[in-house]
PDB file of N, CA and C in Angstrom:
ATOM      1  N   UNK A   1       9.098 -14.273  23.371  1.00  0.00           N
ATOM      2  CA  UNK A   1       8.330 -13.733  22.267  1.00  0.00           C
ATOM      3  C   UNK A   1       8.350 -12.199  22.369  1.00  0.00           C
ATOM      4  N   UNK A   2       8.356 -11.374  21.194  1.00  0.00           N
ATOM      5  CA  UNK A   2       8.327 -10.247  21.106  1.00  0.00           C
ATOM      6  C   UNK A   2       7.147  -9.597  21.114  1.00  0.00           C
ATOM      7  N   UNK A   3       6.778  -8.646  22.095  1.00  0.00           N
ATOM      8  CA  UNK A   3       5.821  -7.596  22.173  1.00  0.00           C
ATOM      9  C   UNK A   3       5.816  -6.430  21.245  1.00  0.00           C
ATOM     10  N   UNK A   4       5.149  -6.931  20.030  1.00  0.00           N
ATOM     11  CA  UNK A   4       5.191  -6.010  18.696  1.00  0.00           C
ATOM     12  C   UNK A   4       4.633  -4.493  19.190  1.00  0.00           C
ATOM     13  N   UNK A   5       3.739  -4.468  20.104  1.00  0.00           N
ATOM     14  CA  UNK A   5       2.939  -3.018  20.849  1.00  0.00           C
ATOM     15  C   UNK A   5       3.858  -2.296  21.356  1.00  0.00           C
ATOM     16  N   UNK A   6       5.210  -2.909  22.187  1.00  0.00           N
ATOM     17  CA  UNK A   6       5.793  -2.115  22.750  1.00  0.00           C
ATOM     18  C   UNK A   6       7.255  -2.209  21.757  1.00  0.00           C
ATOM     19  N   UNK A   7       7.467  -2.797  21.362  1.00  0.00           N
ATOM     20  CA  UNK A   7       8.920  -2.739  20.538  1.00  0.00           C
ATOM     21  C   UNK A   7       9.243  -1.765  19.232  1.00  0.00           C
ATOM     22  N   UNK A   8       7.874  -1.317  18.563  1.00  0.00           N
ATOM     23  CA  UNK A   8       7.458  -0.805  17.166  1.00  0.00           C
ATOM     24  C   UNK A   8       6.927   0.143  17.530  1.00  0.00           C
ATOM     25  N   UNK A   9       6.027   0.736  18.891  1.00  0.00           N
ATOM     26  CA  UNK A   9       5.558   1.951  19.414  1.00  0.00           C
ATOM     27  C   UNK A   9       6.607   3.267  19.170  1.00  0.00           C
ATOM     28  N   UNK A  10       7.462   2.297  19.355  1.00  0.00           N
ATOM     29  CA  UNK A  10       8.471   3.247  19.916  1.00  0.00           C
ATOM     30  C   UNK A  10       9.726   4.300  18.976  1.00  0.00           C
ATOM     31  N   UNK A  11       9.306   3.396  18.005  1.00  0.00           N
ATOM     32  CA  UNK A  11       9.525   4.384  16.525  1.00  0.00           C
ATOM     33  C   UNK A  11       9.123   5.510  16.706  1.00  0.00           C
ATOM     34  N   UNK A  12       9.816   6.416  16.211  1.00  0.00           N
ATOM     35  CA  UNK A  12       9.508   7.695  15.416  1.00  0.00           C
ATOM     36  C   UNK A  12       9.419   7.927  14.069  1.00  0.00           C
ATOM     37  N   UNK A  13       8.399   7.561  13.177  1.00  0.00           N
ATOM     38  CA  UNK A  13       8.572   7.593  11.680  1.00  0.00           C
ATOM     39  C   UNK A  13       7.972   9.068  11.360  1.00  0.00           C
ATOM     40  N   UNK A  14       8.442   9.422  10.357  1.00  0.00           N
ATOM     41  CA  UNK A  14       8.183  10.886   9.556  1.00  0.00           C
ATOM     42  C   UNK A  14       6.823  10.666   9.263  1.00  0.00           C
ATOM     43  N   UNK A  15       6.770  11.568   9.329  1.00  0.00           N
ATOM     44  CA  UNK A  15       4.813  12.296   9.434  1.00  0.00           C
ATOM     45  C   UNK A  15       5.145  12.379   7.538  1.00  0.00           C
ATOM     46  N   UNK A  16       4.098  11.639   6.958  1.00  0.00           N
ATOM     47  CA  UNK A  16       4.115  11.833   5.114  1.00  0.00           C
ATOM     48  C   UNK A  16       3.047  11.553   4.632  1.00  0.00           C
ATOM     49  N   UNK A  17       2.577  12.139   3.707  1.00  0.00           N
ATOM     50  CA  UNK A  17       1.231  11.859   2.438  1.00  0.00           C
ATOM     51  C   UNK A  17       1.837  11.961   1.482  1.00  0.00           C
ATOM     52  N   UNK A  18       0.784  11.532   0.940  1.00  0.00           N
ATOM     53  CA  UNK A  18       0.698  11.496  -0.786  1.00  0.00           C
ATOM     54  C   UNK A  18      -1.124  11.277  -1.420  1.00  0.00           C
ATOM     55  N   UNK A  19      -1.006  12.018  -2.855  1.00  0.00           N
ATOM     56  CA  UNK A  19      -2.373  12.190  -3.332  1.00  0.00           C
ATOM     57  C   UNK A  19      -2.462  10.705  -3.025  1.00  0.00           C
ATOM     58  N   UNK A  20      -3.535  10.509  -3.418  1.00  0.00           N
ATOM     59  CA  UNK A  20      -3.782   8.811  -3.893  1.00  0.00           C
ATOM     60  C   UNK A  20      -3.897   8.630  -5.656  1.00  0.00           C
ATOM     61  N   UNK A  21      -3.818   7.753  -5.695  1.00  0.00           N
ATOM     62  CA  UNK A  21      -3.646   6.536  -5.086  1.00  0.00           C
ATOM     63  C   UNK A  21      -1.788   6.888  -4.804  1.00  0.00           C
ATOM     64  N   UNK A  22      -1.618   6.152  -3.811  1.00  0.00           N
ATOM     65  CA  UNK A  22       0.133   6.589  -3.233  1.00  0.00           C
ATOM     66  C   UNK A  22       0.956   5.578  -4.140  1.00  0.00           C
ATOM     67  N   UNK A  23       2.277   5.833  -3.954  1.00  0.00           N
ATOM     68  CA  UNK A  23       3.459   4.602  -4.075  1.00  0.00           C
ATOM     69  C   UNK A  23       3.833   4.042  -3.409  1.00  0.00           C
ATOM     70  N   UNK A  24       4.027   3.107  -2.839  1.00  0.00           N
ATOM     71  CA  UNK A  24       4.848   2.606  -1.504  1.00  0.00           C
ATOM     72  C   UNK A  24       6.448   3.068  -1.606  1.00  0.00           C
ATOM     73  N   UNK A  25       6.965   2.954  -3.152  1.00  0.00           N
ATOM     74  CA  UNK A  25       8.285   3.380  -3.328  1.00  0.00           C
ATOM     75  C   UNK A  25       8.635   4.937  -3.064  1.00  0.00           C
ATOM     76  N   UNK A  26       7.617   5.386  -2.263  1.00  0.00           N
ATOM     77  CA  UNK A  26       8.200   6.924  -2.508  1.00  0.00           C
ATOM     78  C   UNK A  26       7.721   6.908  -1.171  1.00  0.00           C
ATOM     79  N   UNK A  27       7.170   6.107   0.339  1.00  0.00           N
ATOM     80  CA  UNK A  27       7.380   5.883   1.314  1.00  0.00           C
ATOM     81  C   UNK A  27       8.814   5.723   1.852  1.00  0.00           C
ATOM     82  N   UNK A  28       8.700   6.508   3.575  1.00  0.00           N
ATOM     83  CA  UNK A  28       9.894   6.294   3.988  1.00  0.00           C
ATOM     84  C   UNK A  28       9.966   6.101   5.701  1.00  0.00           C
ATOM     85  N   UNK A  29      10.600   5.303   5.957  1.00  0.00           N
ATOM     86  CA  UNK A  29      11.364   4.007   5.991  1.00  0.00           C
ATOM     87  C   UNK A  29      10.216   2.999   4.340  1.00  0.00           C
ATOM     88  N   UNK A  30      10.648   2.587   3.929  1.00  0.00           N
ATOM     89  CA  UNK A  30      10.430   1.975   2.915  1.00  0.00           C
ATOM     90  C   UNK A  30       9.379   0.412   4.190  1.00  0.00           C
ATOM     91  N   UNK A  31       8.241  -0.049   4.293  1.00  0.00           N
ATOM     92  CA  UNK A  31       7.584  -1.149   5.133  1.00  0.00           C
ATOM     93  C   UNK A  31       8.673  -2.178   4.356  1.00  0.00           C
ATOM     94  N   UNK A  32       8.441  -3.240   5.733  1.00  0.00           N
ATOM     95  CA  UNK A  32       8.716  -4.903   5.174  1.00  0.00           C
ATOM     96  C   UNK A  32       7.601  -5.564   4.562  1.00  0.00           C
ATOM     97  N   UNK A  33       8.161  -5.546   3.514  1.00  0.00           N
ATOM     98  CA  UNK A  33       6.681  -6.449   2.307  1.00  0.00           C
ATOM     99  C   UNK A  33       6.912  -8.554   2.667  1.00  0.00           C
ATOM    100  N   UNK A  34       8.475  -8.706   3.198  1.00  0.00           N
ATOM    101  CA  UNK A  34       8.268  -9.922   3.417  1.00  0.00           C
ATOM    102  C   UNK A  34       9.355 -10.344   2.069  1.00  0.00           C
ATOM    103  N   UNK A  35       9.842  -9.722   1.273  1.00  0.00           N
ATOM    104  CA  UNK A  35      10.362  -9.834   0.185  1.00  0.00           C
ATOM    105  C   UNK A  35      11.771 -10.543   0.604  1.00  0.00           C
ATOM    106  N   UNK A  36      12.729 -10.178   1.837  1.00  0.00           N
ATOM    107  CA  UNK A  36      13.600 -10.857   2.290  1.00  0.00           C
ATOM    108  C   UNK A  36      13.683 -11.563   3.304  1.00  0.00           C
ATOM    109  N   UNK A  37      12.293 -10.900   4.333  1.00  0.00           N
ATOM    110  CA  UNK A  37      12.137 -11.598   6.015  1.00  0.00           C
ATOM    111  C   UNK A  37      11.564 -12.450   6.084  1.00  0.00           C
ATOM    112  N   UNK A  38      10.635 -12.822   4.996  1.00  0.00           N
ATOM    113  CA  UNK A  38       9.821 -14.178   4.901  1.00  0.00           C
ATOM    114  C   UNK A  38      10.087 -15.356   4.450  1.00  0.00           C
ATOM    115  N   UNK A  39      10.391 -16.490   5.473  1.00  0.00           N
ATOM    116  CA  UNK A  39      10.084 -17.713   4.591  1.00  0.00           C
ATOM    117  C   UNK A  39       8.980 -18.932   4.687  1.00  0.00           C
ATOM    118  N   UNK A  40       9.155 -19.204   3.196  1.00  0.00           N
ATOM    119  CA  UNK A  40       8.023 -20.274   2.830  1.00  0.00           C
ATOM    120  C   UNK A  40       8.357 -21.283   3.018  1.00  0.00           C
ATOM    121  N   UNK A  41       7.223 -22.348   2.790  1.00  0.00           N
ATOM    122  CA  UNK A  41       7.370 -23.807   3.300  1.00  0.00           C
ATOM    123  C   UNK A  41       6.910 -24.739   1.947  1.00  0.00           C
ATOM    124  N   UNK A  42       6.468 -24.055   1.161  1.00  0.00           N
ATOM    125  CA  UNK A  42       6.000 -24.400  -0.454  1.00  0.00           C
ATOM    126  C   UNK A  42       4.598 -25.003   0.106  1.00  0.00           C
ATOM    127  N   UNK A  43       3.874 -24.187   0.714  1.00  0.00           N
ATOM    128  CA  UNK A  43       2.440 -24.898   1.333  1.00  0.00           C
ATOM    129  C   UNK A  43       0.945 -24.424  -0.006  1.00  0.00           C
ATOM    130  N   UNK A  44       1.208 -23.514  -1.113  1.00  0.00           N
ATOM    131  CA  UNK A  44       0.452 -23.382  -2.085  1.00  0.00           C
ATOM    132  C   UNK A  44       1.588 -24.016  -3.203  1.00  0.00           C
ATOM    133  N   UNK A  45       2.276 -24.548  -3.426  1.00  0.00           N
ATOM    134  CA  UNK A  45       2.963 -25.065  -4.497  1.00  0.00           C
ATOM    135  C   UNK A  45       1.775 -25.782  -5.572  1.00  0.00           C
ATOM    136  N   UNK A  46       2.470 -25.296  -6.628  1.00  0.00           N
ATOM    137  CA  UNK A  46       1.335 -25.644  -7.939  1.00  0.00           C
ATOM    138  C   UNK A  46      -0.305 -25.414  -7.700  1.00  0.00           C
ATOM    139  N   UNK A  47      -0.032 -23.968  -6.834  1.00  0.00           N
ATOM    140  CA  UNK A  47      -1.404 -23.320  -7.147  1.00  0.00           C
ATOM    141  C   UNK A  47      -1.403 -21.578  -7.740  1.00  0.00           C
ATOM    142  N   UNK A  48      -2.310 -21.304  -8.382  1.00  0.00           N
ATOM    143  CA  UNK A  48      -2.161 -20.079  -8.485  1.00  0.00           C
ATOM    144  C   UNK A  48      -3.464 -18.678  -7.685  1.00  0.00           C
ATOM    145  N   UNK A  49      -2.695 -17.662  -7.600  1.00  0.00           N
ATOM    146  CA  UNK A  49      -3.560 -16.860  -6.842  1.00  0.00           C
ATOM    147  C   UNK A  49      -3.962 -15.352  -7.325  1.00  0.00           C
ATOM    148  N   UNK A  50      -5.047 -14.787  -7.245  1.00  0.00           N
ATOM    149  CA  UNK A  50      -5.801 -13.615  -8.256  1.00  0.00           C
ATOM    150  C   UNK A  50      -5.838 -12.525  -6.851  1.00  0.00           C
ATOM    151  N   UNK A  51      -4.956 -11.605  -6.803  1.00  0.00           N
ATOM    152  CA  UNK A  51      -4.966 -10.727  -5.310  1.00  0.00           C
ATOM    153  C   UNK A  51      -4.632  -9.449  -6.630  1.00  0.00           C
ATOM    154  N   UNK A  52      -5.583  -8.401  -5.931  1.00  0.00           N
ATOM    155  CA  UNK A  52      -6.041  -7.148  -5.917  1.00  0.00           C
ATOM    156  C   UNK A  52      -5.649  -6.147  -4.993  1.00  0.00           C
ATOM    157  N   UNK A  53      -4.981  -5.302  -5.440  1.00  0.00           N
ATOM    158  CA  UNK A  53      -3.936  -4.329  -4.982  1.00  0.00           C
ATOM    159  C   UNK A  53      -2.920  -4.717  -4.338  1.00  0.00           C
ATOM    160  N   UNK A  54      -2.115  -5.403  -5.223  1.00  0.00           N
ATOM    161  CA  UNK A  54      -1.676  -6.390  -4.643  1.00  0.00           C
ATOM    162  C   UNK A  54       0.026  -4.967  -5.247  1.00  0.00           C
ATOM    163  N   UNK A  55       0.363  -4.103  -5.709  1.00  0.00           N
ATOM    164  CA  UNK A  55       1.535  -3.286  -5.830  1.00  0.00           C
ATOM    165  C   UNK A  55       1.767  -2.939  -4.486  1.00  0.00           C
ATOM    166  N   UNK A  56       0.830  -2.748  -3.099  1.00  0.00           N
ATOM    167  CA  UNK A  56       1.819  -1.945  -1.748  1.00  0.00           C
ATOM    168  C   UNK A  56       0.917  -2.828  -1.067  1.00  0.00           C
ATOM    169  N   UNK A  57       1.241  -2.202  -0.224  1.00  0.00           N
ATOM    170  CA  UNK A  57       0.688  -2.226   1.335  1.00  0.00           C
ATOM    171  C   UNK A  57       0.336  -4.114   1.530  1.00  0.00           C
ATOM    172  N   UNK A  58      -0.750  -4.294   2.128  1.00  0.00           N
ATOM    173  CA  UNK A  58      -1.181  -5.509   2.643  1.00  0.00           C
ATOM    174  C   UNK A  58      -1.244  -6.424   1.390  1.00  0.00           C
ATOM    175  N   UNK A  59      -1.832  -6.250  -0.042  1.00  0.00           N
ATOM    176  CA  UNK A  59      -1.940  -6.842  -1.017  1.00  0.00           C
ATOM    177  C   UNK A  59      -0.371  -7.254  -1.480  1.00  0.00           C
ATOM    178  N   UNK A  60       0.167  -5.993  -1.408  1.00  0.00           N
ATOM    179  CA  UNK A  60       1.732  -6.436  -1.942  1.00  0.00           C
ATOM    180  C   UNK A  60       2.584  -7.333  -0.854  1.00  0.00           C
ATOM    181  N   UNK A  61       2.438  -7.152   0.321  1.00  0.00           N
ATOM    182  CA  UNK A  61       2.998  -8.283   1.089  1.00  0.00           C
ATOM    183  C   UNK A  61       2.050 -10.052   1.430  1.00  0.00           C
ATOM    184  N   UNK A  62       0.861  -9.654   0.751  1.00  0.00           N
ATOM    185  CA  UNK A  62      -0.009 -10.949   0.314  1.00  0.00           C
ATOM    186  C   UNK A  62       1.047 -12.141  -0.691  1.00  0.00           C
ATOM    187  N   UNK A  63       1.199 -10.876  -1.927  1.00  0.00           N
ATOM    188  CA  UNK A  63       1.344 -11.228  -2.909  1.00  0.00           C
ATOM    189  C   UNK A  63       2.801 -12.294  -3.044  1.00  0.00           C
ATOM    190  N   UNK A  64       3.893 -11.704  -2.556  1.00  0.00           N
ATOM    191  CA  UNK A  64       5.061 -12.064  -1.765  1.00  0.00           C
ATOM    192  C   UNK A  64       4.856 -13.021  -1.260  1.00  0.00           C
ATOM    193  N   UNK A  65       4.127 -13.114   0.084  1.00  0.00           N
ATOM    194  CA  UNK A  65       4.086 -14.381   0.771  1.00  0.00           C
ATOM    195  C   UNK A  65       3.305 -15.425   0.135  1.00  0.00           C
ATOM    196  N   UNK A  66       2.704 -15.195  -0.652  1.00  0.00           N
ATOM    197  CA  UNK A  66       2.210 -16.776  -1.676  1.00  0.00           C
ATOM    198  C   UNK A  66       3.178 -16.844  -2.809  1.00  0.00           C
ATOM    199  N   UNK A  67       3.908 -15.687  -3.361  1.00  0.00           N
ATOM    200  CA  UNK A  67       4.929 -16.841  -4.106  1.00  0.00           C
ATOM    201  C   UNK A  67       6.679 -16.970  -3.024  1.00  0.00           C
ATOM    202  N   UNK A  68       6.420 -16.876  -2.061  1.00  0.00           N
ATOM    203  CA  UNK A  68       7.476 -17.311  -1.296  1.00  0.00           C
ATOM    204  C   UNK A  68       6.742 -18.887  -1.001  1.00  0.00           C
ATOM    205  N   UNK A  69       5.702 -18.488  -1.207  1.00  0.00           N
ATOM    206  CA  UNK A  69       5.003 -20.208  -0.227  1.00  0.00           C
ATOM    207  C   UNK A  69       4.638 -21.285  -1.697  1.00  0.00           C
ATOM    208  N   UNK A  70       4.990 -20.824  -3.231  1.00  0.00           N
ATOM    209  CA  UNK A  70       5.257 -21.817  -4.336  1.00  0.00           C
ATOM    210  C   UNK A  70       4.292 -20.904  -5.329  1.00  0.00           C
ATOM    211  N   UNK A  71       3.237 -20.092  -4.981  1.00  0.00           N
ATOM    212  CA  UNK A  71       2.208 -19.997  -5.935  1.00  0.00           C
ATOM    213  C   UNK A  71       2.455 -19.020  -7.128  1.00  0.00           C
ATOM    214  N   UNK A  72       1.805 -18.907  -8.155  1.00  0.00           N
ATOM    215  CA  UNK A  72       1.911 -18.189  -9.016  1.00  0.00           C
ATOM    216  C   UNK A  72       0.800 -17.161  -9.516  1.00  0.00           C
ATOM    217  N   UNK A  73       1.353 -16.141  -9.752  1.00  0.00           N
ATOM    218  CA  UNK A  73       0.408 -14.859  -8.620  1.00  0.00           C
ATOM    219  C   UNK A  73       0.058 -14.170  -9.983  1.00  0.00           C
ATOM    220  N   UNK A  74      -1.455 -13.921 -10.532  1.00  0.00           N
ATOM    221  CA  UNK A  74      -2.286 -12.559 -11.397  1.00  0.00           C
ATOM    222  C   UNK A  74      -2.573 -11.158 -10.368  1.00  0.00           C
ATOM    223  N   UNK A  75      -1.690 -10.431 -10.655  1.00  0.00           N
ATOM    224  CA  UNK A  75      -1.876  -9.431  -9.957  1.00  0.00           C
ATOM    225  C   UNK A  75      -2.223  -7.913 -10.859  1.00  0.00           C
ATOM    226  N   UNK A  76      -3.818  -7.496  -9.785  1.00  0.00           N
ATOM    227  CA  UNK A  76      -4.373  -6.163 -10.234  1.00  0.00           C
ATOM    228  C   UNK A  76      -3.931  -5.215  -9.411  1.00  0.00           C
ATOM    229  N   UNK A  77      -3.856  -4.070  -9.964  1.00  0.00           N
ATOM    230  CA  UNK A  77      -3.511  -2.910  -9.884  1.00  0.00           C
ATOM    231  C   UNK A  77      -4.035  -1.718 -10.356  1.00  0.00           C
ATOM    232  N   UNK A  78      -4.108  -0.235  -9.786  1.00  0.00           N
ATOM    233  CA  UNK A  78      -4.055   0.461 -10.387  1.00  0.00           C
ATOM    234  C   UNK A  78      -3.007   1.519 -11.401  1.00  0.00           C
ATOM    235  N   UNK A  79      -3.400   1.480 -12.586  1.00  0.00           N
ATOM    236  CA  UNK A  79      -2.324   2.311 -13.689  1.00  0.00           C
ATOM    237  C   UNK A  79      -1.391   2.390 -13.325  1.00  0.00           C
ATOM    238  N   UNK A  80      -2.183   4.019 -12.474  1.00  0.00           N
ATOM    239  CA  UNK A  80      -1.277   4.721 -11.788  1.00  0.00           C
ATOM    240  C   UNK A  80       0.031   4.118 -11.182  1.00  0.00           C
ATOM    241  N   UNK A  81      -0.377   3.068 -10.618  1.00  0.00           N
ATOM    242  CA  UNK A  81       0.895   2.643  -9.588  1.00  0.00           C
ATOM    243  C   UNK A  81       1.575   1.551 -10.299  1.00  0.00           C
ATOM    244  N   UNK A  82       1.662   1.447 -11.066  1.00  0.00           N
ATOM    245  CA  UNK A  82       2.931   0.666 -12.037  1.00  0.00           C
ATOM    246  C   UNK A  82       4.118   0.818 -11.746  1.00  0.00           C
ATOM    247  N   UNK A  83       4.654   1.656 -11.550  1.00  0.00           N
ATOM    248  CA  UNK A  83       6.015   1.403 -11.381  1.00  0.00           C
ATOM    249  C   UNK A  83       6.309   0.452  -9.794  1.00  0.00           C
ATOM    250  N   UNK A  84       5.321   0.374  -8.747  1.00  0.00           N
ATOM    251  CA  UNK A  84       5.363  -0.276  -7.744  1.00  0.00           C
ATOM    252  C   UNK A  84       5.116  -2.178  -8.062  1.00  0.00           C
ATOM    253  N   UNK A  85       3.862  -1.922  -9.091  1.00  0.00           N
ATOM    254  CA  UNK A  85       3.818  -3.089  -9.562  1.00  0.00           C
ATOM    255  C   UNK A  85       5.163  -3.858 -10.300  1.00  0.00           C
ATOM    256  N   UNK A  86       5.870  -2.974 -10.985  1.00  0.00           N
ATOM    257  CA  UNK A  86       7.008  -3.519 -11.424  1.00  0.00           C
ATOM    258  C   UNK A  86       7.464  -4.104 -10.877  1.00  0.00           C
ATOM    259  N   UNK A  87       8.058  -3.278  -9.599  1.00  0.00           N
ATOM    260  CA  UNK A  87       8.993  -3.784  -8.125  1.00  0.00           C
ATOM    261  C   UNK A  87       8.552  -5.255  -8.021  1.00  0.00           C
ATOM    262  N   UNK A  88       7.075  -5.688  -7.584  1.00  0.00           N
ATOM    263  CA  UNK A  88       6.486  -6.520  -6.941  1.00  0.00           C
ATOM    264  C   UNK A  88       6.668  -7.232  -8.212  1.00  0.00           C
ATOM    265  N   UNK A  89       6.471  -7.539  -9.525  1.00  0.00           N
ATOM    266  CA  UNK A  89       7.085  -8.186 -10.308  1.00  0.00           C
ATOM    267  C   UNK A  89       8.427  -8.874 -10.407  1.00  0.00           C
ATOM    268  N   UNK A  90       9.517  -7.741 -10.436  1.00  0.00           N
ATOM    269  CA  UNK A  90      11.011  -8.099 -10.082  1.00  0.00           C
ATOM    270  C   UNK A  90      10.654  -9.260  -8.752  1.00  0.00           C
ATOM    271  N   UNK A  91      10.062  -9.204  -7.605  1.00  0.00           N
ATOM    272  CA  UNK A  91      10.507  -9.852  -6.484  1.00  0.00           C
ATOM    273  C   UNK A  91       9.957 -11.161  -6.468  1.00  0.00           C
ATOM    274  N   UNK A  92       8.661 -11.178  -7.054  1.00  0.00           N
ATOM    275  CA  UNK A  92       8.166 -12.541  -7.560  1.00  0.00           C
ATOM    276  C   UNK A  92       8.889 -13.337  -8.419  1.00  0.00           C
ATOM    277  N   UNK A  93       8.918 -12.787  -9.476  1.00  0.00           N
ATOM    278  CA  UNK A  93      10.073 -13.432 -10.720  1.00  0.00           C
ATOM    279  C   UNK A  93      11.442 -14.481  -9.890  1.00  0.00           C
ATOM    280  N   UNK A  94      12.149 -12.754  -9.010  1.00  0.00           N
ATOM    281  CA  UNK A  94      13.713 -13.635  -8.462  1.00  0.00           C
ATOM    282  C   UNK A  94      13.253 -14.687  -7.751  1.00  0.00           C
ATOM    283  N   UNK A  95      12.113 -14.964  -7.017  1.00  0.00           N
ATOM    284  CA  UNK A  95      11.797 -15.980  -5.818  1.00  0.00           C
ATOM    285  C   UNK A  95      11.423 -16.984  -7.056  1.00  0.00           C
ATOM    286  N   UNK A  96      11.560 -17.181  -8.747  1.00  0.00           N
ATOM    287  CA  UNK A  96      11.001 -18.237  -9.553  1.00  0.00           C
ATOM    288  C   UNK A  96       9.688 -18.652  -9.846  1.00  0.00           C
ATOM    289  N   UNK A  97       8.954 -17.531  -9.020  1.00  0.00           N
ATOM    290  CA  UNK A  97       7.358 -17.938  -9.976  1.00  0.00           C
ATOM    291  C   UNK A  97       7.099 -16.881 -10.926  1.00  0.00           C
ATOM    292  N   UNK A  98       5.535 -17.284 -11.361  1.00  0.00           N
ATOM    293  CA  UNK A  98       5.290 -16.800 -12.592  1.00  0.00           C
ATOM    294  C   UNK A  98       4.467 -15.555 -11.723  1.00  0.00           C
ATOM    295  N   UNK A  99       4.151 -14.165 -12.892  1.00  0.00           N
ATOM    296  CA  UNK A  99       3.291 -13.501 -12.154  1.00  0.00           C
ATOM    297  C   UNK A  99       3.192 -12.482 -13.947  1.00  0.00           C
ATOM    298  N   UNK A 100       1.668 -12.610 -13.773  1.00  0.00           N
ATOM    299  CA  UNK A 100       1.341 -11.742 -14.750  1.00  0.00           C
ATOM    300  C   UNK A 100       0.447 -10.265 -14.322  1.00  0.00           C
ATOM    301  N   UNK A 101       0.879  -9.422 -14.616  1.00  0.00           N
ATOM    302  CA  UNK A 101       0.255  -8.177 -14.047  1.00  0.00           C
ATOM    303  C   UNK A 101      -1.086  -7.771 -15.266  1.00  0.00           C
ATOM    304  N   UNK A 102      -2.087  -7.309 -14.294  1.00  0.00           N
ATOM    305  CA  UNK A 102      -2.959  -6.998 -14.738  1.00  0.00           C
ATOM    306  C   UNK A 102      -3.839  -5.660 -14.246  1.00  0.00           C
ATOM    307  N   UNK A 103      -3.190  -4.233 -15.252  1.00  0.00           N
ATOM    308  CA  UNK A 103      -3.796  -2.820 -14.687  1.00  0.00           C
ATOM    309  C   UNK A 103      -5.154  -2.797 -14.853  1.00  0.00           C
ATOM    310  N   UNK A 104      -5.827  -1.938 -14.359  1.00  0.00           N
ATOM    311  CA  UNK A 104      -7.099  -1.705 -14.164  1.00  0.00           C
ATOM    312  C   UNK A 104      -8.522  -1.175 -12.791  1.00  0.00           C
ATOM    313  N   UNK A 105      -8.973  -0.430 -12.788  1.00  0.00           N
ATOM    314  CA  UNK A 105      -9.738  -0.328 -12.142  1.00  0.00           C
ATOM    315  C   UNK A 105     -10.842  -1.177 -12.016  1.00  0.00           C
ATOM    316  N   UNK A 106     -11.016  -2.036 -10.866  1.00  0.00           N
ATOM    317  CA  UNK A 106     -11.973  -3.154 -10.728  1.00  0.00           C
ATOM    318  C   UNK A 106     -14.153  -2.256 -10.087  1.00  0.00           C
ATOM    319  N   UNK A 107     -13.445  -0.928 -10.042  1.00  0.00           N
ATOM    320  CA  UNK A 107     -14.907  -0.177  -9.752  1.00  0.00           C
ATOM    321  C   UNK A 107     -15.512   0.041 -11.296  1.00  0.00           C
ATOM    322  N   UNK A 108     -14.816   0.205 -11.815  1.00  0.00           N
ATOM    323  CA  UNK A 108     -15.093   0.115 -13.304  1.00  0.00           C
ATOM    324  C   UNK A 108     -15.404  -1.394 -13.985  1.00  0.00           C
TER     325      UNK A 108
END
């Protein structure tokens, strides 16, 4: 088994910001969202799932791994980050589920 503490420590990734809310697409090394390294077992098949910030980070590799695992995904977002949401659209779609995007601020 792999020791993720010592194998991934050991990176050197570029020191980067961005205002917020960020893009993940304008991150670099670009993270693994799970979009090609993950596979499913169809263990939510014919269910659907409502995930929130679901364009980067932890939400967007949520989002991925339930329609790798059958489900069909309402995903919120902010505006701003649409063009990330797109992405995460494209990758749901090719894996054959459904996914309807839904912008908005949920503090509002």
């Amino acid at each position: 088994m792999t020791n993720v503490n010592r194998e991934y420590a050991k990176q050197n990734f570029p020191k980067q910001s961005q205002p917020e809310p960020g893009l993940q697409s304008k991150m670099s090394p670009t993270p693994d969202d799970g979009a090609t390294s993950y596979v499913g077992h169809d263990r939510l098949k014919h269910k659907k799932a409502l995930i929130t910030g679901g364009d980067s980070g932890i939400g967007r590799s949520v989002a991925i791994a339930y329609a790798h695992e059958g489900a069909d995904i309402v995903l919120n977002y902010l505006p701003e980050e649409e063009p990330d949401a797109q992405e995460v659209k494209g990758i749901i779609e090719s894996l054959g589920r459904k996914i309807k995007l839904v912008p908005g601020d949920l503090k509002n």
